[in-house]
Every structure is written in structure tokens, then in C-alpha cells.
Protein backbone atom coordinates (compact mmCIF):
# COMPACT_ATOMS: atom_id res chain seq x y z
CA UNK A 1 -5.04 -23.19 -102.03
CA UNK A 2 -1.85 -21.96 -100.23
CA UNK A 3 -3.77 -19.43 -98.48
CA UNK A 4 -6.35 -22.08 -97.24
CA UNK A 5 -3.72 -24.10 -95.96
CA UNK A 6 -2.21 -21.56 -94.56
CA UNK A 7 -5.26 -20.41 -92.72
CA UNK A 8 -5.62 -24.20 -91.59
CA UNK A 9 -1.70 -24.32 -90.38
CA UNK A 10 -2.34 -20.81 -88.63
CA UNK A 11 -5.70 -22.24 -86.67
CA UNK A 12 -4.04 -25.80 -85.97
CA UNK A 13 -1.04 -24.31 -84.27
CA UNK A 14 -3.80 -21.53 -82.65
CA UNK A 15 -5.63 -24.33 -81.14
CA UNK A 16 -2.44 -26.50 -80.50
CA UNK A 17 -1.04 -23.50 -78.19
CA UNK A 18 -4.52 -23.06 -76.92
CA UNK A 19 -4.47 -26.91 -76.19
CA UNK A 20 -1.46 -26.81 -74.25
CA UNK A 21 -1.51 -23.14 -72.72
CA UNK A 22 -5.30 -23.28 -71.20
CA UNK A 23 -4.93 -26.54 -69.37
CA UNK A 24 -1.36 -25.50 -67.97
CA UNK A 25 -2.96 -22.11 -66.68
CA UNK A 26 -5.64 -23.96 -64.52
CA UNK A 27 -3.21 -26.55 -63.45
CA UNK A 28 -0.63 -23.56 -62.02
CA UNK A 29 -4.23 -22.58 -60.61
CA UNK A 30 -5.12 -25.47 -59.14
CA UNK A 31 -1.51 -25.88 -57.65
CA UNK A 32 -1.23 -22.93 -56.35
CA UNK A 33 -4.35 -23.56 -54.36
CA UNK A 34 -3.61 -26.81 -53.48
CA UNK A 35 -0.11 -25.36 -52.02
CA UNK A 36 -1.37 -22.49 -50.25
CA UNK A 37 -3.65 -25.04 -48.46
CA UNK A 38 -1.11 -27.15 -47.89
CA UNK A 39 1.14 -24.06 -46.22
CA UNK A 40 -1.95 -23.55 -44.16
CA UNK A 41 -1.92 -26.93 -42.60
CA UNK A 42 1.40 -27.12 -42.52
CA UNK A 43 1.81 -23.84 -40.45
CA UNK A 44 -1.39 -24.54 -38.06
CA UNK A 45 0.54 -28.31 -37.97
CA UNK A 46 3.70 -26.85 -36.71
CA UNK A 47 2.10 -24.53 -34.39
CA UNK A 48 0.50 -27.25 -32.89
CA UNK A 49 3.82 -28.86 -32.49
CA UNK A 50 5.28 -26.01 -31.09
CA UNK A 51 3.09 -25.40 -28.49
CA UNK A 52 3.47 -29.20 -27.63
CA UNK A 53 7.49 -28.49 -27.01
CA UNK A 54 6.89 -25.58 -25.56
CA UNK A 55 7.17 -26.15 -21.38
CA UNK A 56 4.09 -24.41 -19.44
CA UNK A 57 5.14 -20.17 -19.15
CA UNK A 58 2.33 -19.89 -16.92
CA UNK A 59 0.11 -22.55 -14.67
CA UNK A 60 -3.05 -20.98 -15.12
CA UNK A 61 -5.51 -22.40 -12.78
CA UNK A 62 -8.60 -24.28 -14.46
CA UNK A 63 -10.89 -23.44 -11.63
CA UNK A 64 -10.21 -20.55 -8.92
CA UNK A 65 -11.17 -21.15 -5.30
CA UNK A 66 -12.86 -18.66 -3.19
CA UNK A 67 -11.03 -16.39 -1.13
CA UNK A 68 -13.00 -18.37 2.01
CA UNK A 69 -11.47 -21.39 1.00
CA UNK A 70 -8.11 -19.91 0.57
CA UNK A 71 -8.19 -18.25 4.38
CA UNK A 72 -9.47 -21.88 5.77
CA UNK A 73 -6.15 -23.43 4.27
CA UNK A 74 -4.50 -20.56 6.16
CA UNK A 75 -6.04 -20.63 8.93
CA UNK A 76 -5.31 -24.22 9.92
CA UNK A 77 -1.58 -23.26 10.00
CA UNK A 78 -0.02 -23.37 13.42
CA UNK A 79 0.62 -20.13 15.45
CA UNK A 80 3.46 -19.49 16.67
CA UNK A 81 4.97 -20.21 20.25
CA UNK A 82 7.12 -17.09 20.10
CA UNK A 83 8.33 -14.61 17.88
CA UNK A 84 11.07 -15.96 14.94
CA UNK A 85 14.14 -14.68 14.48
CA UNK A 86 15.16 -14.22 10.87
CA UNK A 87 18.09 -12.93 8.57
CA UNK A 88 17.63 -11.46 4.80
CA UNK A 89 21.14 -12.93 3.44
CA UNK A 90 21.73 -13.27 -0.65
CA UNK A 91 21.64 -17.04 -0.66
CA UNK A 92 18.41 -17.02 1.39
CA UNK A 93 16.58 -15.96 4.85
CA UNK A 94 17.60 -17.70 7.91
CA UNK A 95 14.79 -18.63 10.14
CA UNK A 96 15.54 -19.36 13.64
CA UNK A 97 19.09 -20.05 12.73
CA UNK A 98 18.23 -22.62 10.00
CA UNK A 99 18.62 -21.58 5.98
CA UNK A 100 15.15 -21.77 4.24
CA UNK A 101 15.38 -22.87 0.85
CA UNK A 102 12.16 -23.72 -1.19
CA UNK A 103 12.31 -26.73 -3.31
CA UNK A 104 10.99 -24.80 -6.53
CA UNK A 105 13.75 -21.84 -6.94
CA UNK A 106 15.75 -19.62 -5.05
CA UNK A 107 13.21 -16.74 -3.50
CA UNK A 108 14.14 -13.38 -4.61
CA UNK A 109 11.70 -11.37 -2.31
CA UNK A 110 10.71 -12.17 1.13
CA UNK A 111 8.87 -9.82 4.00
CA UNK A 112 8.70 -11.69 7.27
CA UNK A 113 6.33 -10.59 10.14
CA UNK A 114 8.54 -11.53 13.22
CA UNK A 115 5.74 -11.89 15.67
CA UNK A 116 3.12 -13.60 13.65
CA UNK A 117 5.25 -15.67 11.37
CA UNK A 118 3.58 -14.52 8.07
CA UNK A 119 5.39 -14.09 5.41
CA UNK A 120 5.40 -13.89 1.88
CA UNK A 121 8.00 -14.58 -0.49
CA UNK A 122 8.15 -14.81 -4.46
CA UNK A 123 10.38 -17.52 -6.39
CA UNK A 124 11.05 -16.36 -10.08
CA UNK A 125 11.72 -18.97 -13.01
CA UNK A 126 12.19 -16.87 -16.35
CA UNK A 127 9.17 -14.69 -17.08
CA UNK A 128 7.04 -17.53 -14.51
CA UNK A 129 6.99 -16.56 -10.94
CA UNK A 130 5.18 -17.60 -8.04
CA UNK A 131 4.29 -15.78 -4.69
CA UNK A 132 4.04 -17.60 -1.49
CA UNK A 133 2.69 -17.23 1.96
CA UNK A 134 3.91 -19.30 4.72
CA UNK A 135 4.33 -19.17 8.82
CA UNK A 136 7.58 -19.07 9.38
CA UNK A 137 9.18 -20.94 12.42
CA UNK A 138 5.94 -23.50 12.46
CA UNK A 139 8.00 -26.01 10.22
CA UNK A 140 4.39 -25.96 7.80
CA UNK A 141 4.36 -26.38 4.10
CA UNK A 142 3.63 -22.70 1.89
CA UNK A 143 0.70 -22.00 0.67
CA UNK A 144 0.47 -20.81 -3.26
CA UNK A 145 -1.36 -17.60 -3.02
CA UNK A 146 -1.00 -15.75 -6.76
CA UNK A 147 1.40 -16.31 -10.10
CA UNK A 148 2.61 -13.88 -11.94
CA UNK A 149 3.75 -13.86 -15.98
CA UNK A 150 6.24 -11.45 -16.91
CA UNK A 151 4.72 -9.80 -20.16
CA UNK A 152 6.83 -8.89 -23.39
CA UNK A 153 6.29 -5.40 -22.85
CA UNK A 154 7.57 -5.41 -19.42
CA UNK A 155 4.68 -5.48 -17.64
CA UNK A 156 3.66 -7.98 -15.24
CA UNK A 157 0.13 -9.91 -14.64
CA UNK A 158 -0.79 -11.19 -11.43
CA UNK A 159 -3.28 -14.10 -10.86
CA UNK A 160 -4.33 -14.59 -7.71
CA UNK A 161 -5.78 -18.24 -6.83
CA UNK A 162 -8.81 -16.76 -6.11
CA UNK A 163 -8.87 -15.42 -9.31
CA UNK A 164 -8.26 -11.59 -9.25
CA UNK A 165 -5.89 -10.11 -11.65
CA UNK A 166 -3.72 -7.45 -11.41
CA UNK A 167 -1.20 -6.00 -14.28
CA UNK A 168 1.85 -3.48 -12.94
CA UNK A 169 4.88 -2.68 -13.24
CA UNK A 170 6.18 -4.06 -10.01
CA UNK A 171 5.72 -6.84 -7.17
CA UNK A 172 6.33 -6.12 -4.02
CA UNK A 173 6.01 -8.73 -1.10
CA UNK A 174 3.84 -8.34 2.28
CA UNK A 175 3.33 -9.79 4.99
CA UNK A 176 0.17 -11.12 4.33
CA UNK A 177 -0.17 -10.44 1.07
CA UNK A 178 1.49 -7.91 -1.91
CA UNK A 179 1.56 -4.62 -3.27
CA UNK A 180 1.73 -4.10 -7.28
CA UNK A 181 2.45 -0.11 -8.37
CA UNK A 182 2.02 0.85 -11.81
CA UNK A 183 3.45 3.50 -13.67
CA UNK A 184 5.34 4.43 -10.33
CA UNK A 185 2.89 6.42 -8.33
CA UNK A 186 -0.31 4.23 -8.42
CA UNK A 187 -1.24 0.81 -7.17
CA UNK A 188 -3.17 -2.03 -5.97
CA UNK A 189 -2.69 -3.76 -2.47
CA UNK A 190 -3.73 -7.53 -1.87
CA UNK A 191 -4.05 -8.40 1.42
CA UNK A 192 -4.82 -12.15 2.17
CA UNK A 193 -9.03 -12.66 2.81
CA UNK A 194 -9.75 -8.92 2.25
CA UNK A 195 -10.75 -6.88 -1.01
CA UNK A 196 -8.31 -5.59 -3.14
CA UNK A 197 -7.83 -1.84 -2.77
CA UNK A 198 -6.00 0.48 -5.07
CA UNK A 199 -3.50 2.92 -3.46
CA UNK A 200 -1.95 6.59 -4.98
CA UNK A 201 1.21 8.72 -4.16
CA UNK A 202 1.74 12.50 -6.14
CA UNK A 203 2.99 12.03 -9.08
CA UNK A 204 6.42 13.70 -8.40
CA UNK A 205 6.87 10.51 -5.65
CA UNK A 206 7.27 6.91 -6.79
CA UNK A 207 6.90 4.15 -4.72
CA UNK A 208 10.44 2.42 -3.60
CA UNK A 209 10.58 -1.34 -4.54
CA UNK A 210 11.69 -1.83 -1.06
CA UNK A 211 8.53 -1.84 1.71
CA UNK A 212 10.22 -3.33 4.70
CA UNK A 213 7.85 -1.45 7.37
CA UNK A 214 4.68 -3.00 7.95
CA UNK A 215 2.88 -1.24 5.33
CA UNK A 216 -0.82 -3.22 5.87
CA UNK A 217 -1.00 -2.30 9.56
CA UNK A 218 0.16 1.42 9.30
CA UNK A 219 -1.36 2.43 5.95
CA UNK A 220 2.08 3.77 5.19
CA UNK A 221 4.15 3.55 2.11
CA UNK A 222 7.49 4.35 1.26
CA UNK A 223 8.48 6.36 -1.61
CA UNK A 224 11.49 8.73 -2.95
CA UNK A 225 11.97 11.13 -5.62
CA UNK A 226 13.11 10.16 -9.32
CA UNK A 227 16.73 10.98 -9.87
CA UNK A 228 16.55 13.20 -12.50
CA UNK A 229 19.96 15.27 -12.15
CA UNK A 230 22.39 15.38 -15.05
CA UNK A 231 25.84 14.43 -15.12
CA UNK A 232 28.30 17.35 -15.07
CA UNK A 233 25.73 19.71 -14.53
CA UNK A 234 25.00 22.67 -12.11
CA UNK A 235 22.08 20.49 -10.51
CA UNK A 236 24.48 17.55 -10.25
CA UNK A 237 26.72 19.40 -8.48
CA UNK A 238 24.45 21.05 -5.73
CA UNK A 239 23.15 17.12 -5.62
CA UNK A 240 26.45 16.77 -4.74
CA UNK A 241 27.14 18.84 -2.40
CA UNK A 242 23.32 18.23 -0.68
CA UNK A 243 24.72 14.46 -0.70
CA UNK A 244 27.56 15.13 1.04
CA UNK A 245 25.97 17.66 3.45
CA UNK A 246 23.45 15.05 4.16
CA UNK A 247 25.99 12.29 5.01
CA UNK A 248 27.81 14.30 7.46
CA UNK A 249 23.82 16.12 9.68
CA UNK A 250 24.58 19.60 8.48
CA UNK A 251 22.06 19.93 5.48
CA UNK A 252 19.25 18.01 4.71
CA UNK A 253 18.35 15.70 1.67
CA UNK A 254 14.91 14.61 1.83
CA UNK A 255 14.86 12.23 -1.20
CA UNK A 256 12.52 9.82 0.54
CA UNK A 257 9.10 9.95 2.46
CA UNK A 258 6.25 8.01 4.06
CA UNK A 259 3.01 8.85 2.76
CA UNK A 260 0.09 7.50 3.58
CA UNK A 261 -2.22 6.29 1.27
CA UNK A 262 -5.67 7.24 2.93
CA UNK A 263 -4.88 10.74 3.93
CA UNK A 264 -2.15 11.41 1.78
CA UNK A 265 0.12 12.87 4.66
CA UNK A 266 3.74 12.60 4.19
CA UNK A 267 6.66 12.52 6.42
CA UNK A 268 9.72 13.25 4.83
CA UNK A 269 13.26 11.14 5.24
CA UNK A 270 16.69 12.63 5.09
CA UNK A 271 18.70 10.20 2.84
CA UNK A 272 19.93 10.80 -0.35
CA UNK A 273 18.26 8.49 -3.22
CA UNK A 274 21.46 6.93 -3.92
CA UNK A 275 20.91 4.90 -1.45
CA UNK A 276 18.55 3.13 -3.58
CA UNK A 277 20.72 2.71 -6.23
CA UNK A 278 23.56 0.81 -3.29
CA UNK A 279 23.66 -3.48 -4.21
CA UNK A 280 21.34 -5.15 -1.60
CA UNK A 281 24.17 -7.20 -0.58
CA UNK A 282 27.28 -7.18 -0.38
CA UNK A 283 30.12 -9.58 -1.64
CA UNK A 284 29.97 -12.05 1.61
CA UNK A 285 26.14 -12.17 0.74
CA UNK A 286 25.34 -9.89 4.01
CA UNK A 287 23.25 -7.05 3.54
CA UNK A 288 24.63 -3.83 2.49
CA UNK A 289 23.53 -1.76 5.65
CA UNK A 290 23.49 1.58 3.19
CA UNK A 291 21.18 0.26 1.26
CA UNK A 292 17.49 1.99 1.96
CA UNK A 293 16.08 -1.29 2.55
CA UNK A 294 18.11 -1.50 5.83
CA UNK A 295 18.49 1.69 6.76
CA UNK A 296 14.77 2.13 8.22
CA UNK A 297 11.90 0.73 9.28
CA UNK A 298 8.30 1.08 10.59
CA UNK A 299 5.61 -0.22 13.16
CA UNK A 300 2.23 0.45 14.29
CA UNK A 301 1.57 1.12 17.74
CA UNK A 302 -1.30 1.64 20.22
CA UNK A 303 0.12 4.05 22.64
CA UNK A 304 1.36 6.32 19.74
CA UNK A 305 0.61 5.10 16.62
CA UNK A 306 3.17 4.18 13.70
CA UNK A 307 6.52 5.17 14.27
CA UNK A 308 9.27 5.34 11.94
CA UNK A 309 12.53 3.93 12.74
CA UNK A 310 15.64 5.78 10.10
CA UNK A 311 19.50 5.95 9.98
CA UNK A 312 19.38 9.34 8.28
CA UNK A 313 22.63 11.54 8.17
CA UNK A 314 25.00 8.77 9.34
CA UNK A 315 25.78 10.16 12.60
CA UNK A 316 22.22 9.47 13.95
CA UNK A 317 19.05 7.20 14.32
CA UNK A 318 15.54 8.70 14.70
CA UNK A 319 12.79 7.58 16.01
CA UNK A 320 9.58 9.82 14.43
CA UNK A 321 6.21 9.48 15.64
CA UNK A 322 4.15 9.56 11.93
CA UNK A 323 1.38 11.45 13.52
CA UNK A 324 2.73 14.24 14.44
CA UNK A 325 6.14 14.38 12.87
CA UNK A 326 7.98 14.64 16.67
CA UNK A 327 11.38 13.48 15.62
CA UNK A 328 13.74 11.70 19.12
CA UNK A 329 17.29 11.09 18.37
CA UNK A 330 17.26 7.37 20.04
CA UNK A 331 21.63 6.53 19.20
CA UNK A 332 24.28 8.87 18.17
CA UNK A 333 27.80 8.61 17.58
CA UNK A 334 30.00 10.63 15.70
CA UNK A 335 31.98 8.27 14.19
CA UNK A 336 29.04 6.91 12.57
CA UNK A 337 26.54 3.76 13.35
CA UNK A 338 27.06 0.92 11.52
CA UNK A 339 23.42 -0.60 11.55
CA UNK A 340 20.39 -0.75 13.34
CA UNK A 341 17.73 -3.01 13.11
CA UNK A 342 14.59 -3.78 15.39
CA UNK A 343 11.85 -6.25 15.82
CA UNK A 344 8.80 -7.15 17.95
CA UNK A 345 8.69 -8.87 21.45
CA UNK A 346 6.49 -11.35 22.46
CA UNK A 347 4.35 -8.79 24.27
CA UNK A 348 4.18 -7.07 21.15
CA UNK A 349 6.29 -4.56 21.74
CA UNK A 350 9.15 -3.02 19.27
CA UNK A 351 12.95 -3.94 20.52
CA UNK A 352 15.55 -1.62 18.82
CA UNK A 353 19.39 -2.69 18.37
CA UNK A 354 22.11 0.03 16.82
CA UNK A 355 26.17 -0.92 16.42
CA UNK A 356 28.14 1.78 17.48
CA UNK A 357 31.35 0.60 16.45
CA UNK A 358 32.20 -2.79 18.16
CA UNK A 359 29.47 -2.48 20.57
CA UNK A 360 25.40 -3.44 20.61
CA UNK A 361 23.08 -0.86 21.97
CA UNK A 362 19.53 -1.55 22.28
CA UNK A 363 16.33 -0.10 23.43
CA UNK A 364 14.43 -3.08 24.60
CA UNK A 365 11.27 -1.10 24.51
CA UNK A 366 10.85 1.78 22.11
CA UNK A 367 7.63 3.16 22.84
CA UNK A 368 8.48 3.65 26.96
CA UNK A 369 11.50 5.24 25.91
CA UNK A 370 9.91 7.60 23.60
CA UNK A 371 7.65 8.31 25.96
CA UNK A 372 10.11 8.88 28.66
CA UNK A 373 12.00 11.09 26.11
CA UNK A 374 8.73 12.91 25.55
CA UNK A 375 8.12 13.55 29.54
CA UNK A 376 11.95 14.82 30.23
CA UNK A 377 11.58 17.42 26.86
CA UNK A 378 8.11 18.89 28.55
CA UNK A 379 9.68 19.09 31.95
């Protein structure tokens, strides 16, 4: 009897856990299904949120328009009555003596075509930017040409309203248009109502983040060697001491070059690649006239094709004719020039203007004189 009863205690409590155990199992189931759904919604709820108080990063275009449609809004933009004068300064260029400021940001990269009055600039908000192309000195709204979206890894994407894409490393501002490199020796050039072509350099060259020539009309690009020397080394020291020759015409540096990117010809520039690493302005905002992007420049011509205009060892400005490398001293002084810029006439022609000290020498028309210069070294 005691057994039997035991046997009937043993199986009562057996079924009593069971009872309360089983149920409890498939509840913790059923909850923990029921929560993991809920964490789903929840999650896809406050990414949905999220992306609601997140601001726009970039203002993709729904629809693109053609790049027909895009040259008609340019082309009913005023020409110019004569050439504009223009300024780079920190705080902005100055355009016929006037500060231009666009309404959406302060424009970090500008290249101004003083004859034509195309430019293009680029106004950067965080990882958003936006490139512009404009006449400058017709007083016309700018047109939006391309965004770009600054990518996590570094990278940058380039949408064109037209709809072409581009991804690089670097933007670079042209006249009519831009130039994106990748990976420092390759690229792709966009030039307003024409097909995109890509561009290379050799890969011991990269291209300089400063074009201020006109790189669409001479096929030219500028470039300069990496600076790879070590500090407190050997090859520091010679760098050094090439630097220093350099500065002072009696040994050359040739750290820079023009290559052009359909024949792959080069013409190489003595100035040390620190001048590349030299702030674009100074503390007055003015440019810093050792920087590279001041210290040269370069046109196309008809009588003699592009030229290149360069202060080189400090002493002296060259004028170089690109297709055959003949090299004209154009100013000298030997207690240095202090800057030299130049710009096109209304005729079309290239005016050239150097400081040598506290006075303003120019050249009011470069390609006579070089010509000139070329007729007295044959005699």
C-alpha cells in the first residue's frame, strides 16, 4: 500500500512539474519570438526615424537632363563686353573689383577664364559639395553643373546633372568644366557639352591639385614628383642642398612638369616640390606668391602654340614654348621677383606683369616679344 502511494505521490508531483515546466518552456518560446519581432520593428522603426532627422547628405537628382539641355541653359548666358579682371584672395575672388560671394557657402576652388568669363567654382558643406559654372563679369545667376559626396573611405563621387558619374580621389576646377585624378596619376576630364575623356601621367608623376593653366585648350597638365625623402637622411640632405641650389639658378630641381596627356610629352619645371607644400595664402588673406599655384602659368597660342609662363629659381621668369622646349628669360633681377602674373587681352592676346621690387614690368604682348627674342638669338 505504501509503495502504491508512493508510486501515485512520485507520478502526481511528475505530472505537477510537467504541468508547470512544459507550458513555461513554450511561453519563454513564444516570448522570445514575440520579442525578437518586436526588436525587428523596433529597429526598422527607428531607422525610419533616423533617416527622417537626418538632413539631405546628397541632392540626388530624380531625373537627369541631357547634356543638350544643359549647354542651351549655358548658352543663353551673356558674353562678355571685355575681358574681367579677377583676384584669388582667401575670403573670396574679386571680380571686376567687386567680392563674389555665393549665397550657398564660401567657394573653396575657383578657375576663371579672363577672356571668356567661364568659370567654375566648387562650394563644400561637410561631405556635400557642389560645382558651379558661371560667366563672370555678366552679373548672371550660376548654373549647377555636378555634386559631389565625399565617401567614408575618402573617396569622392561625382554626379554630373546630366547624369555621368565619376569616383576619384580629387576635384579639380576648370574653366568649363573639371578634372577628377584617381590614385594620383590617372583621371577623367569633364568638359561642359563634350564626352568625358579619361587622362594618364607615369606613374612616378602625380597630378598637382593646382591646374591654373588652361589645361582644356592646351591638353597640358601639371604634375610633380612625390616627396619621398627621409628626414635626417643622406637623400634629405642632397634635397637640401638641390633646394637651395635651385632657389639661388645654380643647380636645377625639376620636381614639377607639364605633360601632356595625348602624347605624353613632358616639359620639365625647375622648382622644388615644397612649393606645394607653401599655405595658399597668407595671413592678410593674399596669395602666397611661393606657392606653385602662383608661381606659373600656361596658354595656348596660334602663332606658337602653348607656352608656359614659370618663376623658377627666384632670380628669373621663363617663358617656354611647350613644343619645342625653347626656354626665353622674359624678367630678371637678382634680388629676386616678387610675382608675376599674366592674363589675356581683348584681342586675345597674353599680357605678362612681373614686380621687381617696387616696380611693375610688363610685356603687353608675349608672343611678339618671344618672337622678337627668337629673331635677335638667330641673327
Amino acid at each position: 500500500m505504501k509503495r502504491v502511494i508512493i508510486v501515485l505521490l512520485t507520478l502526481s508531483s511528475s505530472l505537477a512539474l510537467m504541468g508547470c515546466f512544459s507550458p513555461t518552456t513554450h511561453q519563454r518560446q513564444q516570448q522570445q519570438q514575440f520579442a525578437e519581432l518586436m526588436q525587428a520593428r523596433m529597429q526598422q522603426a527607428n531607422q525610419q526615424r533616423f533617416q527622417q532627422q537626418q538632413p539631405p547628405q546628397l541632392q540626388q537628382p530624380e531625373s537627369f537632363i541631357t547634356e543638350d539641355e544643359l549647354m542651351n541653359k549655358i548658352n543663353q548666358l551673356p558674353a562678355l563686353n571685355k575681358p574681367v579682371t579677377y583676384q584669388i584672395q582667401k575670403a573670396g575672388p574679386i571680380i571686376n573689383g567687386s567680392r563674389y560671394l555665393d549665397p550657398e557657402g564660401n567657394i573653396e576652388r575657383i578657375r576663371i577664364d579672363n577672356l571668356s568669363g567661364d568659370s567654375t567654382y566648387m562650394i563644400y558643406d561637410g561631405r556635400v559639395a557642389t560645382i558651379k559654372f558661371m560667366r563672370a563679369g555678366t552679373g548672371s545667376p550660376p548654373i549647377t553643373i555636378a555634386t559631389i559626396q565625399r565617401q567614408v573611405n575618402g573617396q569622392q563621387q561625382v554626379t554630373t546633372v546630366t547624369g555621368q558619374r565619376f569616383v576619384g580621389d580629387d576635384v579639380i576646377a576648370l574653366s568649363r568644366g573639371f578634372l577628377v585624378t584617381r590614385g594620383g596619376f590617372n583621371g577623367f576630364i569633364y568638359e561642359l557639352g563634350k564626352p568625358a575623356i579619361s587622362v594618364a601621367i607615369p606613374e612616378d608623376w602625380r597630378i598637382t591639385s593646382y591646374q591654373p593653366g588652361e589645361v582644356l585648350e592646351t591638353r597640358h597638365l601639371l604634375a610633380h614628383k612625390p616627396d619621398t625623402a627621409q628626414q635626417g637622411s643622406v637623400a634629405s640632405v642632397a634635397s637640401a642642398v638641390r633646394s637651395f641650389g635651385s632657389t639661388i639658378g645654380v643647380a636645377r630641381r625639376d620636381d614639377f612638369a607639364l605633360i601632356n596627356f595625348d602624347t605624353g610629352a613632358a616639359t620639365l619645371i625647375n622648382i622644388n616640390v615644397d612649393a606645394l607644400a607653401r599655405p595658399l595664402f597668407n595671413q592678410y588673406g593674399n596669395p602666397d606668391y611661393e606657392h606653385i599655384r602662383w608661381r606659373l602659368d600656361w596658354y595656348n597660342t596660334e602663332e606658337l602654340g602653348p607656352v608656359l609662363l614659370s618663376r623658377e629659381d627666384g632670380t628669373r621668369a621663363f617663358a617656354t614654348i611647350l613644343n619645342t622646349n625653347e626656354q626665353h628669360v622674359i624678367f630678371e633681377r637678382r634680388m629676386g621677383i616678387n610675382w608675376m602674373v599674366a592674363k589675356r587681352t581683348p584681342n586675345g592676346g597674353i599680357e605678362v606683369v612681373a614686380r621687381l621690387g617696387l616696380q611693375d614690368n610688363v610685356i603687353p604682348d608675349l608672343v611678339s616679344h618671344l618672337q622678337s627674342s627668337s629673331e635677335l638669338a638667330a641673327e
